[in-house]
Structures are given as structure tokens and as C-alpha cells.
N, C-alpha and C. Protein backbone atom coordinates (compact mmCIF):
# COMPACT_ATOMS: atom_id res chain seq x y z
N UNK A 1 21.13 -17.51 -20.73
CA UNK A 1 20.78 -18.85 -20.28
C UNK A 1 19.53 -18.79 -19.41
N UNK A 2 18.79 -19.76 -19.62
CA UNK A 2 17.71 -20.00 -19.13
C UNK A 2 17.67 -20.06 -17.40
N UNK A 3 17.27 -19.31 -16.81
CA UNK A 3 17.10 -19.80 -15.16
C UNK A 3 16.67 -21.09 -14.54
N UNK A 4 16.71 -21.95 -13.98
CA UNK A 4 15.72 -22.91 -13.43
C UNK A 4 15.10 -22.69 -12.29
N UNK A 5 13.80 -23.30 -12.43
CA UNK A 5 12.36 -22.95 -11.62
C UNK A 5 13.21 -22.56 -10.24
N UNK A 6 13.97 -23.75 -9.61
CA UNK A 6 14.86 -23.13 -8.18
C UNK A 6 15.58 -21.64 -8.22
N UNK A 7 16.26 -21.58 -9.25
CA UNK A 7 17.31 -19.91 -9.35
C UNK A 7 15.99 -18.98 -9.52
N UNK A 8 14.97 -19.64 -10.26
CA UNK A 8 13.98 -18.34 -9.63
C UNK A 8 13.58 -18.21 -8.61
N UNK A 9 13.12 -19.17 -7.67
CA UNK A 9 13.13 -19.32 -6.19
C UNK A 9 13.65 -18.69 -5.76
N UNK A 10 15.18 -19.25 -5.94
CA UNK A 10 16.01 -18.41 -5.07
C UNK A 10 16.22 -16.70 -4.87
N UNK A 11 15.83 -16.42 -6.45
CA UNK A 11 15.96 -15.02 -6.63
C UNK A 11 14.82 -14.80 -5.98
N UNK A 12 13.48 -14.75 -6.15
CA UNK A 12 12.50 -14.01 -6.05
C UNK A 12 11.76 -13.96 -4.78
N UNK A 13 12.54 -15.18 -4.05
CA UNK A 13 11.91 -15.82 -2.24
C UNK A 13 13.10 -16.02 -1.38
N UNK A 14 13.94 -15.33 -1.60
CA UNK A 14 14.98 -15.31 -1.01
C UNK A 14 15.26 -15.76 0.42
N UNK A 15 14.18 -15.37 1.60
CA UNK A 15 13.81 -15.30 2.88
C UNK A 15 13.28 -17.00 2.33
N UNK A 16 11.73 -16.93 2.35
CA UNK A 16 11.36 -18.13 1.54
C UNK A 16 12.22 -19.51 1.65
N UNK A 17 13.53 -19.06 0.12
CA UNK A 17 14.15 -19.98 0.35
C UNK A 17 15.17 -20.80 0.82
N UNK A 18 15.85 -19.61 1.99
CA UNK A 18 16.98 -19.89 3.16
C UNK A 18 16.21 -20.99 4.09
N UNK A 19 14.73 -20.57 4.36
CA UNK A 19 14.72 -21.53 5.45
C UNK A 19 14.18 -22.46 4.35
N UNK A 20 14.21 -23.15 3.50
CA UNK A 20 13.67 -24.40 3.05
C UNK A 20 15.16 -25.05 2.69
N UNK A 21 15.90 -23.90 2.50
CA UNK A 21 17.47 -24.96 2.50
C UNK A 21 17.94 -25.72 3.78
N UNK A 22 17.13 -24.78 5.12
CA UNK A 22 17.50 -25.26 6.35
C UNK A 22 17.12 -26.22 6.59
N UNK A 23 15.75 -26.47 6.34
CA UNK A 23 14.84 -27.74 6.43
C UNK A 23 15.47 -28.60 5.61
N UNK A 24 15.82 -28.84 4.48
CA UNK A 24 16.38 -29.39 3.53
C UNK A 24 18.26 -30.04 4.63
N UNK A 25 18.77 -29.15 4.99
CA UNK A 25 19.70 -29.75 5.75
C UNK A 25 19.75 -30.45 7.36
N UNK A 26 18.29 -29.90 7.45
CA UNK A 26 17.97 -30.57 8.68
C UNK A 26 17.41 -32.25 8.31
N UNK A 27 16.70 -32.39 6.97
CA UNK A 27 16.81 -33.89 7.04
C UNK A 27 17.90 -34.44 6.31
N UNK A 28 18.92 -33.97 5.92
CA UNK A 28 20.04 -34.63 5.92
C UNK A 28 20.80 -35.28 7.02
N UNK A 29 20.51 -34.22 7.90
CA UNK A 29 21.22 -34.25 8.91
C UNK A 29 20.32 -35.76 10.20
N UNK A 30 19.34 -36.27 9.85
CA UNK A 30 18.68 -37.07 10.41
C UNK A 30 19.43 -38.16 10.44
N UNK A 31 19.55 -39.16 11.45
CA UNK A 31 20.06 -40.58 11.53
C UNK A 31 19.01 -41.54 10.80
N UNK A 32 19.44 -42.58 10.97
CA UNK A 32 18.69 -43.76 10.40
C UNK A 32 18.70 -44.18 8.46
N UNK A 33 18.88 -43.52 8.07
CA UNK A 33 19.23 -43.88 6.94
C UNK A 33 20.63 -43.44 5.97
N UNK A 34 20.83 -44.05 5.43
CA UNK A 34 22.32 -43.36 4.67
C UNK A 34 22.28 -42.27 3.31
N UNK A 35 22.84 -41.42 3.59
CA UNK A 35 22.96 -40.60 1.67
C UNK A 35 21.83 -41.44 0.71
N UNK A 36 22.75 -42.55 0.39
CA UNK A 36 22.33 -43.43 -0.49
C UNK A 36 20.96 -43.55 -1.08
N UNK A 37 20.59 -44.44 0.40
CA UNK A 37 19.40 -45.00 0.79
C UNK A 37 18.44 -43.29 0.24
N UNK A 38 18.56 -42.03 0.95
CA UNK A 38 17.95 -40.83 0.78
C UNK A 38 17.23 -40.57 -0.43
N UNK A 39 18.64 -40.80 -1.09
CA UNK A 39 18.64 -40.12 -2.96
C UNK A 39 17.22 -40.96 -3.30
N UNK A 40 17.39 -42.46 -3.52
CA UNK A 40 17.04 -43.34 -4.32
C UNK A 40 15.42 -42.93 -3.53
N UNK A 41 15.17 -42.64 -2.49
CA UNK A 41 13.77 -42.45 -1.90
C UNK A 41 13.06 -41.24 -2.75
N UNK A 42 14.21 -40.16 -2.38
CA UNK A 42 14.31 -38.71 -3.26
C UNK A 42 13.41 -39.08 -4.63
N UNK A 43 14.10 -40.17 -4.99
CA UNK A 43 14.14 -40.21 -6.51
C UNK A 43 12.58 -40.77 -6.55
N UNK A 44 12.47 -41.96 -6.01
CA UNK A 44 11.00 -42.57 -6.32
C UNK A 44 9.82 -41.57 -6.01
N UNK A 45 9.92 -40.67 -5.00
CA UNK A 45 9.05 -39.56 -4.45
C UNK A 45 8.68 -38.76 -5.46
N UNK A 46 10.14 -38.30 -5.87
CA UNK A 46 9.54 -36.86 -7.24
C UNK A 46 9.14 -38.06 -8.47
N UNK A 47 9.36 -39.29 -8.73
CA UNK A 47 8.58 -39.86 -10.13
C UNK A 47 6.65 -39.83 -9.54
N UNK A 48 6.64 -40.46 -8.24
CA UNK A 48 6.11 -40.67 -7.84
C UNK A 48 4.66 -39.27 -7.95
N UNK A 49 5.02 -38.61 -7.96
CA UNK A 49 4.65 -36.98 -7.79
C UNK A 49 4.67 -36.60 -9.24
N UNK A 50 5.01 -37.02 -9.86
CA UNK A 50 5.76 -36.75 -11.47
C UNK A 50 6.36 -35.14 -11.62
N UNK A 51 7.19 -35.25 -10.85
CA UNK A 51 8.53 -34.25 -11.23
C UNK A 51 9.67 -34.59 -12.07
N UNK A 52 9.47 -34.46 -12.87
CA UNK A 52 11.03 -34.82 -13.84
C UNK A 52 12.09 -33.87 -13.56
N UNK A 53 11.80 -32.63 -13.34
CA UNK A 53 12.81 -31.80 -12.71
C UNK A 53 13.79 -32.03 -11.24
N UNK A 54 12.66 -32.82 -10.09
CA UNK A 54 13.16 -33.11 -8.96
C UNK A 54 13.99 -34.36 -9.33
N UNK A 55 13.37 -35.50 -10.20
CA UNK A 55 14.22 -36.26 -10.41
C UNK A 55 15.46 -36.19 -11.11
N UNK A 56 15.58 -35.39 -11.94
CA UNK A 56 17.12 -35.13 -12.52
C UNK A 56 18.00 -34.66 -11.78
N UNK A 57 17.63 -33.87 -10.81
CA UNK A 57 18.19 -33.24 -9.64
C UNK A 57 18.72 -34.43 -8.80
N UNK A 58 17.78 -35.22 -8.57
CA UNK A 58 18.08 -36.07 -7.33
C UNK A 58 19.57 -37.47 -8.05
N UNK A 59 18.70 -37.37 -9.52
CA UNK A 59 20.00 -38.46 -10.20
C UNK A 59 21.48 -37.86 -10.50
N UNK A 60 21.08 -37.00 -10.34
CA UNK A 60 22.59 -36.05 -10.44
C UNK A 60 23.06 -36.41 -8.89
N UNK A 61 22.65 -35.76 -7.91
CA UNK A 61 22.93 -35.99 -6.90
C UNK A 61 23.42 -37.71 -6.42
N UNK A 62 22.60 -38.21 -7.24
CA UNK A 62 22.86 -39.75 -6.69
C UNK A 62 23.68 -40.37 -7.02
N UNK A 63 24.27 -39.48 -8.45
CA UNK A 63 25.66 -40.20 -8.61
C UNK A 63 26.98 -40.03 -7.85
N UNK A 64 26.51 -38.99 -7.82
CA UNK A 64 27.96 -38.09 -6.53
C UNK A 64 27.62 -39.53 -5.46
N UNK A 65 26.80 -39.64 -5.08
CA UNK A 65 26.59 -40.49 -3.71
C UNK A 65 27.59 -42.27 -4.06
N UNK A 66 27.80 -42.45 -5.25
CA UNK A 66 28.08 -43.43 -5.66
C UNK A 66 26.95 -44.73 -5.99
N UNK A 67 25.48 -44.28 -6.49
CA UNK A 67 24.90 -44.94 -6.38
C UNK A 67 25.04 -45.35 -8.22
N UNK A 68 24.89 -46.86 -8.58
CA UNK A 68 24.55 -47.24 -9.65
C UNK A 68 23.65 -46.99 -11.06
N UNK A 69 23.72 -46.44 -12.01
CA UNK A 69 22.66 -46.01 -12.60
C UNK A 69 21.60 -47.06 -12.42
N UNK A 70 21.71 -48.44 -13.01
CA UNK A 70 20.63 -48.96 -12.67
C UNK A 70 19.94 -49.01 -11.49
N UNK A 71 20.81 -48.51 -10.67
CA UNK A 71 19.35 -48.36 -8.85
C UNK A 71 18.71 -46.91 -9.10
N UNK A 72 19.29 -46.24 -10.09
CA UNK A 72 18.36 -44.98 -10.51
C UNK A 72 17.59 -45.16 -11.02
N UNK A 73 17.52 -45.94 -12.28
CA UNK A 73 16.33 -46.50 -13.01
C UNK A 73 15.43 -47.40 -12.30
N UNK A 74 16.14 -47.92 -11.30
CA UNK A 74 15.01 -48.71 -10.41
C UNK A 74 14.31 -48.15 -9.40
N UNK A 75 14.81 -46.74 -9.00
CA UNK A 75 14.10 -45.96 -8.27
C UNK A 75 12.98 -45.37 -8.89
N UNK A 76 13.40 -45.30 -10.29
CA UNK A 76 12.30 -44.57 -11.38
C UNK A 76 10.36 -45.78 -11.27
N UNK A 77 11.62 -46.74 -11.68
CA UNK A 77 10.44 -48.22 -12.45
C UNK A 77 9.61 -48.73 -11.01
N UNK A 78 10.13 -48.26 -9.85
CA UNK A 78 9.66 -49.02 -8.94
C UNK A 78 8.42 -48.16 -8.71
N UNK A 79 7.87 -47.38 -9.43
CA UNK A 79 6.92 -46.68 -9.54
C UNK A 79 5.80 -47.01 -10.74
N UNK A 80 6.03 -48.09 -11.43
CA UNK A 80 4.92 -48.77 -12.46
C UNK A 80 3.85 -48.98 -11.73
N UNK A 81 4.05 -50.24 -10.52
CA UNK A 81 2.81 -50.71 -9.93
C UNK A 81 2.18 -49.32 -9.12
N UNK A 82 2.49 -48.89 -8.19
CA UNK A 82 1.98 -47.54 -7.57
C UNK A 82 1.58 -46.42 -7.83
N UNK A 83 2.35 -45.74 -9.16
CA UNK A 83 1.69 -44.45 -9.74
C UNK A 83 1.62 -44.67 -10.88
N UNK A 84 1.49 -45.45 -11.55
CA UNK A 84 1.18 -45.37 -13.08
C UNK A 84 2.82 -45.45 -14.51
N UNK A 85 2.27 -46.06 -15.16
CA UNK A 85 3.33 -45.95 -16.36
C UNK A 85 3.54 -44.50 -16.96
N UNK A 86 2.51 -43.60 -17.20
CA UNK A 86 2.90 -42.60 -17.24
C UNK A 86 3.59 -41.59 -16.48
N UNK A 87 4.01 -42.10 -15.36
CA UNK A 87 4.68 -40.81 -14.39
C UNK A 87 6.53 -41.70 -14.48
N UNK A 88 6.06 -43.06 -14.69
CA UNK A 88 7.28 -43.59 -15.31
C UNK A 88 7.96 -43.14 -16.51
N UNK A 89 7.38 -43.03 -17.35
CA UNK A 89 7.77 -42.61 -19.24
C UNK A 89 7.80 -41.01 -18.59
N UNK A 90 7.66 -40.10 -18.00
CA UNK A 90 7.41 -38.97 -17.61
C UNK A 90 8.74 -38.55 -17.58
N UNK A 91 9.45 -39.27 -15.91
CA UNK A 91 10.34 -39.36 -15.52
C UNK A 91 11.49 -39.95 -16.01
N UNK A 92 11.27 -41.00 -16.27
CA UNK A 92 12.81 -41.88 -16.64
C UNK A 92 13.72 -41.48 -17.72
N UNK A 93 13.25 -40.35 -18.13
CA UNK A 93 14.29 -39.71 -19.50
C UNK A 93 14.98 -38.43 -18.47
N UNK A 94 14.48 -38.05 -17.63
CA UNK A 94 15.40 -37.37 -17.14
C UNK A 94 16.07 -37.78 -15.64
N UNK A 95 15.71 -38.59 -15.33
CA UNK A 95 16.67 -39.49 -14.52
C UNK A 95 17.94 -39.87 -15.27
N UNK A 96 17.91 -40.34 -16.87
CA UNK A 96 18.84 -40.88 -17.44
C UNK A 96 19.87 -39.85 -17.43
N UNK A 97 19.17 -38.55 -17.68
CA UNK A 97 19.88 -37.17 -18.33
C UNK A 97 20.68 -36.51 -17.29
N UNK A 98 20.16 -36.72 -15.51
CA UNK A 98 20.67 -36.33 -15.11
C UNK A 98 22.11 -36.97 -14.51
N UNK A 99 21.38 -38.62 -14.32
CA UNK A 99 22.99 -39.60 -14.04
C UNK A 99 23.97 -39.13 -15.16
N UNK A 100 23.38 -39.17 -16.31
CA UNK A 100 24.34 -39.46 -17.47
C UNK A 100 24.89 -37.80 -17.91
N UNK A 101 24.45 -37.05 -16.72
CA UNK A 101 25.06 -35.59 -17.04
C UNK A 101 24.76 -34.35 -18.30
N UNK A 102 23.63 -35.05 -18.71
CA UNK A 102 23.35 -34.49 -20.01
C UNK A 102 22.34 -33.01 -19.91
């Protein structure tokens, strides 16, 4: 089975990538906004960036959170006016893939 770009991370930056998990739980750990609210930011950031990888990640995650598929897709689309239709069509197939577990 294929590794993903992170399990190589993890393998190969080991040091590397302990403290970026820390950082990573240190803004969890921040007040002012909820799980929720996080993901769906999560989500518009990596379309935004055009990561389809971060976003499948984050729609996976966002379902655990109990968030709606359609506020996933709207985290995706709310990125037409700001970064372009292509980082939309980029993204939004694996946003689907990751809510929908595929």
C-alpha cells in the first residue's frame, strides 16, 4: 500500500514531525472558536491553497465533528469568488471523497 505524503513525514522527520503535531494541538487547544467552526476554516484554507489532500483530510475530519456535507461543499465553493474556479474543481472531488469516505 501506498504511503501518504504525511506517513512519509512522519517516517522520514520524525523530530520534524512531533513538534508540528504539537503545534497542531496547540491550536486546537485555543479558545474562541469551536471544532466545527475550525474544520470548515481548515477546509476553505487548503482549497484555498489548492490542496486536495489537506482537504480530504479536513472533510474526513469534519464529519466526525458532526458537520453537514453540504457546509463541506460550502467550505469548498466559498472559494469561487477569492481563489478561482479552478482550485474549486481541484478540490471539491476530494472533499466529496473524503466526507463520503471513499
Amino acid at each position: 500500500m501506498k504511503k501518504s505524503p504525511y506517513e512519509i513525514f512522519l517516517m522520514e522527520c520524525p523530530e520534524l514531525a512531533a513538534k508540528f503535531n504539537e503545534l497542531v494541538q496547540v491550536q486546537h487547544s485555543i479558545k474562541g472558536l469551536d471544532q466545527k467552526t475550525k474544520q470548515l476554516i481548515n477546509i476553505a484554507i487548503q482549497t484555498a491553497n489548492k490542496n486536495p489532500t489537506g482537504v480530504k483530510i479536513h472533510a474526513m475530519m469534519a464529519k466526525t465533528e458532526g458537520i453537514k456535507r453540504e457546509e463541506v461543499i460550502n467550505a469548498v465553493t466559498m472559494n469561487l469568488h477569492l481563489s478561482g474556479l479552478s482550485n474549486v474543481l481541484e478540490c471539491l472531488p476530494s472533499a466529496i471523497e473524503g466526507y463520503d469516505g471513499k
